[in-house]
N, C-alpha and C. Protein backbone atom coordinates (compact mmCIF):
# COMPACT_ATOMS: atom_id res chain seq x y z
N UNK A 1 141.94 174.55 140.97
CA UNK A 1 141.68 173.29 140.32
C UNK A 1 140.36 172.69 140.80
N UNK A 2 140.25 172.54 142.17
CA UNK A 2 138.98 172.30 142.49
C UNK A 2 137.36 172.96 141.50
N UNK A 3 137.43 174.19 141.67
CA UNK A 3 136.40 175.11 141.25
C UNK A 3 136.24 174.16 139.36
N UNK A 4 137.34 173.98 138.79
CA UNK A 4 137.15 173.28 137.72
C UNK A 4 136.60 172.52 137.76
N UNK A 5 136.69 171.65 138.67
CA UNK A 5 136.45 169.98 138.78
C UNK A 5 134.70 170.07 138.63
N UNK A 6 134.22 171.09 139.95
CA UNK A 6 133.56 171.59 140.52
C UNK A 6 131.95 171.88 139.24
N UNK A 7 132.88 172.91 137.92
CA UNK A 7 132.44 173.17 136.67
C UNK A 7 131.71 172.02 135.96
N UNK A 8 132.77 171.11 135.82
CA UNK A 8 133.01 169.87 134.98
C UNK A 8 131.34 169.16 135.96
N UNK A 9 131.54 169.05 136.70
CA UNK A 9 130.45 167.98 137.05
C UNK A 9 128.81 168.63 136.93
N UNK A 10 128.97 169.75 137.17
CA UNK A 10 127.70 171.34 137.06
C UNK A 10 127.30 170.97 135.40
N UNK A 11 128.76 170.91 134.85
CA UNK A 11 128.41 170.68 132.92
C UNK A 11 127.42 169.64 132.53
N UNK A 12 128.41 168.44 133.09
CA UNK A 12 127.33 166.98 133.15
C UNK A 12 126.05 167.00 133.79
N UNK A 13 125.75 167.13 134.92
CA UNK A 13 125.17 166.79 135.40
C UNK A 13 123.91 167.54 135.19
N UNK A 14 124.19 169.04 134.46
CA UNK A 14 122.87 170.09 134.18
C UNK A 14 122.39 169.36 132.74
N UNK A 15 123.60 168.59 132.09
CA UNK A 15 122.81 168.41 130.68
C UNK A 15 122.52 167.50 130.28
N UNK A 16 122.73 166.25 131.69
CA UNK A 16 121.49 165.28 132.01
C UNK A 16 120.60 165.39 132.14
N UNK A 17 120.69 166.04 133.25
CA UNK A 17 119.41 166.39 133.77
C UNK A 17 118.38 167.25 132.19
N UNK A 18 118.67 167.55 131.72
CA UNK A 18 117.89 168.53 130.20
C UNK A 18 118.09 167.30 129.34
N UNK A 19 119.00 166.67 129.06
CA UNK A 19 118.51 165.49 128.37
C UNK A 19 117.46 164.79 128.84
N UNK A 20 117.34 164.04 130.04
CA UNK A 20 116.51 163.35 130.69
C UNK A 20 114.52 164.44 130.52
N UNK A 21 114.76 165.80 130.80
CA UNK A 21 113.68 166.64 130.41
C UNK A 21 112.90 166.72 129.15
N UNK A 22 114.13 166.77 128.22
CA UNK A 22 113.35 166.36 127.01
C UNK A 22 113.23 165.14 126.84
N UNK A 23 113.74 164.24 126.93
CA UNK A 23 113.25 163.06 126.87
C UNK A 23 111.82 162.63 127.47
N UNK A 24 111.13 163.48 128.51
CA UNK A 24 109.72 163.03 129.48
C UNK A 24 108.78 163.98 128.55
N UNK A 25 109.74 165.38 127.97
CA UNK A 25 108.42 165.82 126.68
C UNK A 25 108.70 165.36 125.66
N UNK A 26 109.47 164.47 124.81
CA UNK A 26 109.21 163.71 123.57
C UNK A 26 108.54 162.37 124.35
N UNK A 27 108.84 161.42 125.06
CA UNK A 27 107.91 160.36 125.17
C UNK A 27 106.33 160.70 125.46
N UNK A 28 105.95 162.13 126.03
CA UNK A 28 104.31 162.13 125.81
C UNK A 28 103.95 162.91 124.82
N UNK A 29 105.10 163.17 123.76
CA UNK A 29 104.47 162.99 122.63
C UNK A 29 104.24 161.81 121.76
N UNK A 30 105.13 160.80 121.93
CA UNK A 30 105.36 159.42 120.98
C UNK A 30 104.53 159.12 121.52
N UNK A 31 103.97 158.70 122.43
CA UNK A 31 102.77 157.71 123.29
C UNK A 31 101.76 158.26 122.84
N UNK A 32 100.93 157.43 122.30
CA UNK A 32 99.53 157.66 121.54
C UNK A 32 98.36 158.29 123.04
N UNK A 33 98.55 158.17 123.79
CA UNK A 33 98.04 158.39 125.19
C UNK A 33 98.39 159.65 125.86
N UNK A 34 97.83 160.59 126.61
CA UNK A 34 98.09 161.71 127.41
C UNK A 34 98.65 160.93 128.41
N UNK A 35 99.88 161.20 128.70
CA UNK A 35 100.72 160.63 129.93
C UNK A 35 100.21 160.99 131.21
N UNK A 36 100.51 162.47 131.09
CA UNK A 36 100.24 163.25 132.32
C UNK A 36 98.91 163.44 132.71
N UNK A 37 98.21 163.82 131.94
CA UNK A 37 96.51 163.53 132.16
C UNK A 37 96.25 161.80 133.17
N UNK A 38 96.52 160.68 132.12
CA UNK A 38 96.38 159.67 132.68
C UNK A 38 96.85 160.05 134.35
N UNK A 39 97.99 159.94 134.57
CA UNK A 39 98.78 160.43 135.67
C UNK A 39 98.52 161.20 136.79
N UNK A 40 97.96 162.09 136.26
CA UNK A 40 97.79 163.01 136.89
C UNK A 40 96.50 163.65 137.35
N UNK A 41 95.54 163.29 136.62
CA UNK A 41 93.92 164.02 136.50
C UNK A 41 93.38 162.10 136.76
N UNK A 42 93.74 161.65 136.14
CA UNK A 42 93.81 160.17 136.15
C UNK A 42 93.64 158.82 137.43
N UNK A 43 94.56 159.79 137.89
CA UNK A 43 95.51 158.61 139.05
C UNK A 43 95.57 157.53 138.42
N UNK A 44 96.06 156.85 137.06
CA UNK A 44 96.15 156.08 136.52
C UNK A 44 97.12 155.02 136.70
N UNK A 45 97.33 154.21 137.16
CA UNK A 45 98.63 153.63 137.89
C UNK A 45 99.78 152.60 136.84
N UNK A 46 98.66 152.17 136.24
CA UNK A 46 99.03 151.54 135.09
C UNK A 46 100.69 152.61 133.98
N UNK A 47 99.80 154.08 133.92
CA UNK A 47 100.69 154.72 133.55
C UNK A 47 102.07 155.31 133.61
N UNK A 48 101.20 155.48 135.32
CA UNK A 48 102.67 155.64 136.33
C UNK A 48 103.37 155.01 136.08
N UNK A 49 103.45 153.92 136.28
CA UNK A 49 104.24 152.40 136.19
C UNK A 49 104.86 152.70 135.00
N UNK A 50 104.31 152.68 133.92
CA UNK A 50 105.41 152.91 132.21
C UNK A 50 105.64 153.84 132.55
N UNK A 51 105.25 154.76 132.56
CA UNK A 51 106.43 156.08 132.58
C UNK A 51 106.86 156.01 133.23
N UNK A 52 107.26 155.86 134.31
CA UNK A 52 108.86 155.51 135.47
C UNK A 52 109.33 154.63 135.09
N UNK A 53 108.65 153.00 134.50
CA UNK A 53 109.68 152.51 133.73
C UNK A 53 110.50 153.06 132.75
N UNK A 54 109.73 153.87 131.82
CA UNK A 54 110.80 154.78 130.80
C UNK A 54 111.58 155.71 131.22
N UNK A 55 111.46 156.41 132.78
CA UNK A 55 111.98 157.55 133.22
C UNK A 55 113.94 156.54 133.36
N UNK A 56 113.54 155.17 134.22
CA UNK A 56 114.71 154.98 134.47
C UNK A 56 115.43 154.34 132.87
N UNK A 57 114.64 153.84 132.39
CA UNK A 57 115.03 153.08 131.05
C UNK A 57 115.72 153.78 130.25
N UNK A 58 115.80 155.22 130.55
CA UNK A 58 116.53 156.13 129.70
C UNK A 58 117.55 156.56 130.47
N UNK A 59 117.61 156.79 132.08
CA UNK A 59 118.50 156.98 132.86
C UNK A 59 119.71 156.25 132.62
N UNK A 60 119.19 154.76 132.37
CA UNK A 60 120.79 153.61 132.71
C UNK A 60 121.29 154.04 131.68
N UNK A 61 121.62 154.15 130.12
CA UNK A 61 122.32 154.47 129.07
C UNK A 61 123.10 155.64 129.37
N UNK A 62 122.07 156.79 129.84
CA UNK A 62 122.37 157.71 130.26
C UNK A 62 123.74 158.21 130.97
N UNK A 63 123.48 156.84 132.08
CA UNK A 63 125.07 156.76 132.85
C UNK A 63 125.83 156.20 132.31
N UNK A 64 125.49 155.24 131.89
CA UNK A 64 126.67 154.98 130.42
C UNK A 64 127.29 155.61 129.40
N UNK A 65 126.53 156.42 129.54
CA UNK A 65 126.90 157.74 128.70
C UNK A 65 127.80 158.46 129.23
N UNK A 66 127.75 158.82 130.41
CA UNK A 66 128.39 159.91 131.38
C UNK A 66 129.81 158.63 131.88
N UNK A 67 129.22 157.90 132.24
CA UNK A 67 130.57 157.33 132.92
C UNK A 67 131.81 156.44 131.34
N UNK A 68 131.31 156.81 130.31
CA UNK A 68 132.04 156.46 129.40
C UNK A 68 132.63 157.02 128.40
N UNK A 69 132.08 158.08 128.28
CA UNK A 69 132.43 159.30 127.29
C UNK A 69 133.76 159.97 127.28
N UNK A 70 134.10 160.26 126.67
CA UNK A 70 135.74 160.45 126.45
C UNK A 70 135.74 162.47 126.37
N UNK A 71 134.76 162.50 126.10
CA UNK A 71 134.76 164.63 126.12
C UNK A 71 133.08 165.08 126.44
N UNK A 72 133.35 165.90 126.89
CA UNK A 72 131.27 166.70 127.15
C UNK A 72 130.82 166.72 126.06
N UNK A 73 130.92 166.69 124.51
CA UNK A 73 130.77 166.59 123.37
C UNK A 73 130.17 164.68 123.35
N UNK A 74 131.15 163.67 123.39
CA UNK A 74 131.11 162.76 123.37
C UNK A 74 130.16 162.61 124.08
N UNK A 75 129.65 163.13 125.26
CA UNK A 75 128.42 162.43 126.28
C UNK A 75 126.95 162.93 125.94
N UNK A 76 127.04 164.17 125.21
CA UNK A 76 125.76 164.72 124.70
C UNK A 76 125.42 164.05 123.77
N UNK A 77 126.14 163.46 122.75
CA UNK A 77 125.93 162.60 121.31
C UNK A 77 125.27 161.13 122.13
N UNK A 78 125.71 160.57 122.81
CA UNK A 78 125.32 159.52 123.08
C UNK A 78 124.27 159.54 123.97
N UNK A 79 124.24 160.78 124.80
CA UNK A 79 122.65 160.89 125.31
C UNK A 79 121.92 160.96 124.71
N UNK A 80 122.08 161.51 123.61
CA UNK A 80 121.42 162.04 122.16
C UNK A 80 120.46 160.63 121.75
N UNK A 81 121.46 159.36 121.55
CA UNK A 81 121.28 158.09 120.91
C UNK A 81 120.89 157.50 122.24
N UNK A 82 120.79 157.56 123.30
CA UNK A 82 119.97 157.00 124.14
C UNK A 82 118.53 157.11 124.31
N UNK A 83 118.16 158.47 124.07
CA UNK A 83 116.55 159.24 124.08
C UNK A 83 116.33 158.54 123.05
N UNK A 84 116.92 158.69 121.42
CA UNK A 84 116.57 158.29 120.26
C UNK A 84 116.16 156.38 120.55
N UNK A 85 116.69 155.85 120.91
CA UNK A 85 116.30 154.66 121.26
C UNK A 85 115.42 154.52 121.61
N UNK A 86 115.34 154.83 122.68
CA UNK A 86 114.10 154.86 124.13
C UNK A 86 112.92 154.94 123.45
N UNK A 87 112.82 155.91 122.62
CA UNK A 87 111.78 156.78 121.63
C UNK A 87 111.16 155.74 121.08
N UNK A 88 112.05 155.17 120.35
CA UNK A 88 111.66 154.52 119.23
C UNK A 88 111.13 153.13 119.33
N UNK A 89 111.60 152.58 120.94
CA UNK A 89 111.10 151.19 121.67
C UNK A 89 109.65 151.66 121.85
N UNK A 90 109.62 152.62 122.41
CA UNK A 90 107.94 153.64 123.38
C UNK A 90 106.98 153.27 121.77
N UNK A 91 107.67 154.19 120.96
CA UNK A 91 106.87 154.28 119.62
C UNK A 91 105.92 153.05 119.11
N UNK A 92 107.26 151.90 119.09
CA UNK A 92 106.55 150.90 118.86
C UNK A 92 105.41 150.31 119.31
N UNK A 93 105.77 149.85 120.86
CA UNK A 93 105.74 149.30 121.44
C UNK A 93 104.28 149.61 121.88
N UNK A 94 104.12 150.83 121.89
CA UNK A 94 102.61 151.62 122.03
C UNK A 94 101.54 151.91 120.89
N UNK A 95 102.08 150.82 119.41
CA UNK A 95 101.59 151.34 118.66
C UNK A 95 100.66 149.74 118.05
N UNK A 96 101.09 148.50 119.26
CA UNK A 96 100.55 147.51 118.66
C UNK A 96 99.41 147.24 119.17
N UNK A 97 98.55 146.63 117.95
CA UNK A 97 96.82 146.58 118.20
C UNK A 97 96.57 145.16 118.82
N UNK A 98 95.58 144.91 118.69
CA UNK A 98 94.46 143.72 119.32
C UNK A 98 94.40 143.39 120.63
N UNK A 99 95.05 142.44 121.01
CA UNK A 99 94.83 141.80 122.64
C UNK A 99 95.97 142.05 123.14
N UNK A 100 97.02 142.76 122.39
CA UNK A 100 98.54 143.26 122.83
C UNK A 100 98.12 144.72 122.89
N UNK A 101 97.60 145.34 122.75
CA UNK A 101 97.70 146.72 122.82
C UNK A 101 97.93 147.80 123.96
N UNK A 102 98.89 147.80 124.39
CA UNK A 102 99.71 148.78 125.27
C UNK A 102 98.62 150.07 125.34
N UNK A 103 98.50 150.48 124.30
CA UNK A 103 97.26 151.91 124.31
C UNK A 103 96.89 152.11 124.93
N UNK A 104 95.55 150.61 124.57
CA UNK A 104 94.46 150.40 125.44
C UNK A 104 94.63 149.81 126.76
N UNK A 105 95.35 148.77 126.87
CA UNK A 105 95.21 148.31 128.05
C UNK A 105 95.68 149.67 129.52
N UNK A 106 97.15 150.23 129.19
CA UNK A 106 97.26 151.37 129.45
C UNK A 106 96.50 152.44 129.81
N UNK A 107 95.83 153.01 129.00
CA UNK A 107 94.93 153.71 129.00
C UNK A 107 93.75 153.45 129.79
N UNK A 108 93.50 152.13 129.80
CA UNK A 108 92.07 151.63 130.92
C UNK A 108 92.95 151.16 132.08
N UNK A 109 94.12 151.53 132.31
CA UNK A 109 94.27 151.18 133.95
C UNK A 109 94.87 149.88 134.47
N UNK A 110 95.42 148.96 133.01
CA UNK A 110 95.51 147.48 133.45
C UNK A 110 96.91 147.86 134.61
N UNK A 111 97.26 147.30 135.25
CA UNK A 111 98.40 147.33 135.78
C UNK A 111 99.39 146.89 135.51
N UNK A 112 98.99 145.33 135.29
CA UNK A 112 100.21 144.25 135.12
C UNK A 112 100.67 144.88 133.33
N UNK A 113 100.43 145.58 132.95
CA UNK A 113 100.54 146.02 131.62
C UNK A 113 101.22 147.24 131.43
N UNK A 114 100.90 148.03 132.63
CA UNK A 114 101.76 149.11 132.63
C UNK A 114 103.13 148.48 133.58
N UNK A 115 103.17 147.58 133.98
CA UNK A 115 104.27 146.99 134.77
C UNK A 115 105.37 146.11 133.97
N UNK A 116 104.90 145.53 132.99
CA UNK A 116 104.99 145.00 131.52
C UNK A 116 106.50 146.06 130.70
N UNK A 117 105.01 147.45 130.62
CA UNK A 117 105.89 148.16 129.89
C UNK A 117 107.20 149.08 130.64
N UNK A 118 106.82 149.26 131.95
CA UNK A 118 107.84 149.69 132.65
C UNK A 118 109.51 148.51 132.86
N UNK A 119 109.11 147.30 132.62
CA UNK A 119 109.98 146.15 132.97
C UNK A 119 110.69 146.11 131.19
N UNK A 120 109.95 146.32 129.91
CA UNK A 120 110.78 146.37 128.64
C UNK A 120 111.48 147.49 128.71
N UNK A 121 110.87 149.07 129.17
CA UNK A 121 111.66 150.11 128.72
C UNK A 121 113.12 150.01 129.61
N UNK A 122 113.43 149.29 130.92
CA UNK A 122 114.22 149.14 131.32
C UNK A 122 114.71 148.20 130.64
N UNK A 123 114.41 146.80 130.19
CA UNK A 123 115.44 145.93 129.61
C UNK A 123 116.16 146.56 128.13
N UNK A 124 114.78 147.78 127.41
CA UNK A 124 115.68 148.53 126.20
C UNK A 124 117.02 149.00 126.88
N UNK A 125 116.57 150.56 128.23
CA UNK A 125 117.77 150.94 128.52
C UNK A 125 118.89 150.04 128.91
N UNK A 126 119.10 149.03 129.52
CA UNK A 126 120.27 147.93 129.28
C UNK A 126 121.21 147.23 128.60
N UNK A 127 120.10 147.57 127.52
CA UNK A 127 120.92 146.74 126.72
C UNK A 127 121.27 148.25 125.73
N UNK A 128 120.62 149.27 125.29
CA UNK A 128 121.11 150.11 124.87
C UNK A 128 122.27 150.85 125.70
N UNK A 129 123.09 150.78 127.15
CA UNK A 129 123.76 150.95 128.04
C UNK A 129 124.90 150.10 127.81
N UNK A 130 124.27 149.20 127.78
CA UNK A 130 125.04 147.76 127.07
C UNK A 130 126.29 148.07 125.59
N UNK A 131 125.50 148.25 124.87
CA UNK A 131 125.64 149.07 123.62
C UNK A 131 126.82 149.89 123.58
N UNK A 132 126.70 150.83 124.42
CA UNK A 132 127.55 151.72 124.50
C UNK A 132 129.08 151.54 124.90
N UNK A 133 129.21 150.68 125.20
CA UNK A 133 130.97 150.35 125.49
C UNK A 133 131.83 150.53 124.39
N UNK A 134 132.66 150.99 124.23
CA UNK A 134 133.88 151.33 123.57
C UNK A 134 135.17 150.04 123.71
């Protein structure tokens, strides 16, 4: 019985973890911006900042997902609709122009802007976590 138990958590916890994976390669595709470049070739901090805000912003649903789901079926669907969210906040949210523009400010390094967007993608995952109760 153990070795089951054992299974059961190996199940979840591998196809979080691959949810959560694709989820970090669809958000640098939705983001009008090279994530990882910024990031990485970059040292862009601004970026850092949103993307770890989105890393956890997708996490919290996530566990809502896992700690609410009624079958391993049931928890993949709703991880499913957690990424899909997440996505679609990023999408926006990175897509507005003028003196709001996430892009740009992003992209040139503002901080308080990438701190901005790291502080919404967490209030999305919350309330999309939120969401999820049965």
């Amino acid at each position: 019985m153990e070795i089951e138990l054992f299974i059961g958590f190996i199940s979840f916890f591998l196809t979080a973890l691959a949810l959560v994976i694709v989820f970090l390669y669809l958000y640098a595709i939705v983001t009008p911006y090279d994530d990882y470049k910024l990031i990485f070739e970059e040292n862009n901090t601004a970026a850092a900042l949103g993307f770890g805000g989105a890393i956890i912003g997708v996490a919290i649903p996530m566990y809502s997902a896992l700690t609410n789901s009624i079958s391993y079926i049931d928890f993949a669907i709703w991880g499913g609709v957690a990424i899909i969210i997440q996505l679609i906040f990023a999408f926006i949210v990175t897509r507005l122009n003028g003196k709001y523009s996430f892009k740009t400010k992003i992209s040139e390094g503002v901080i308080p802007v990438g701190i901005l967007m790291a502080f919404l993608s967490i209030c999305i995952g919350l309330l999309n976590a939120g969401s999820m109760s049965y």
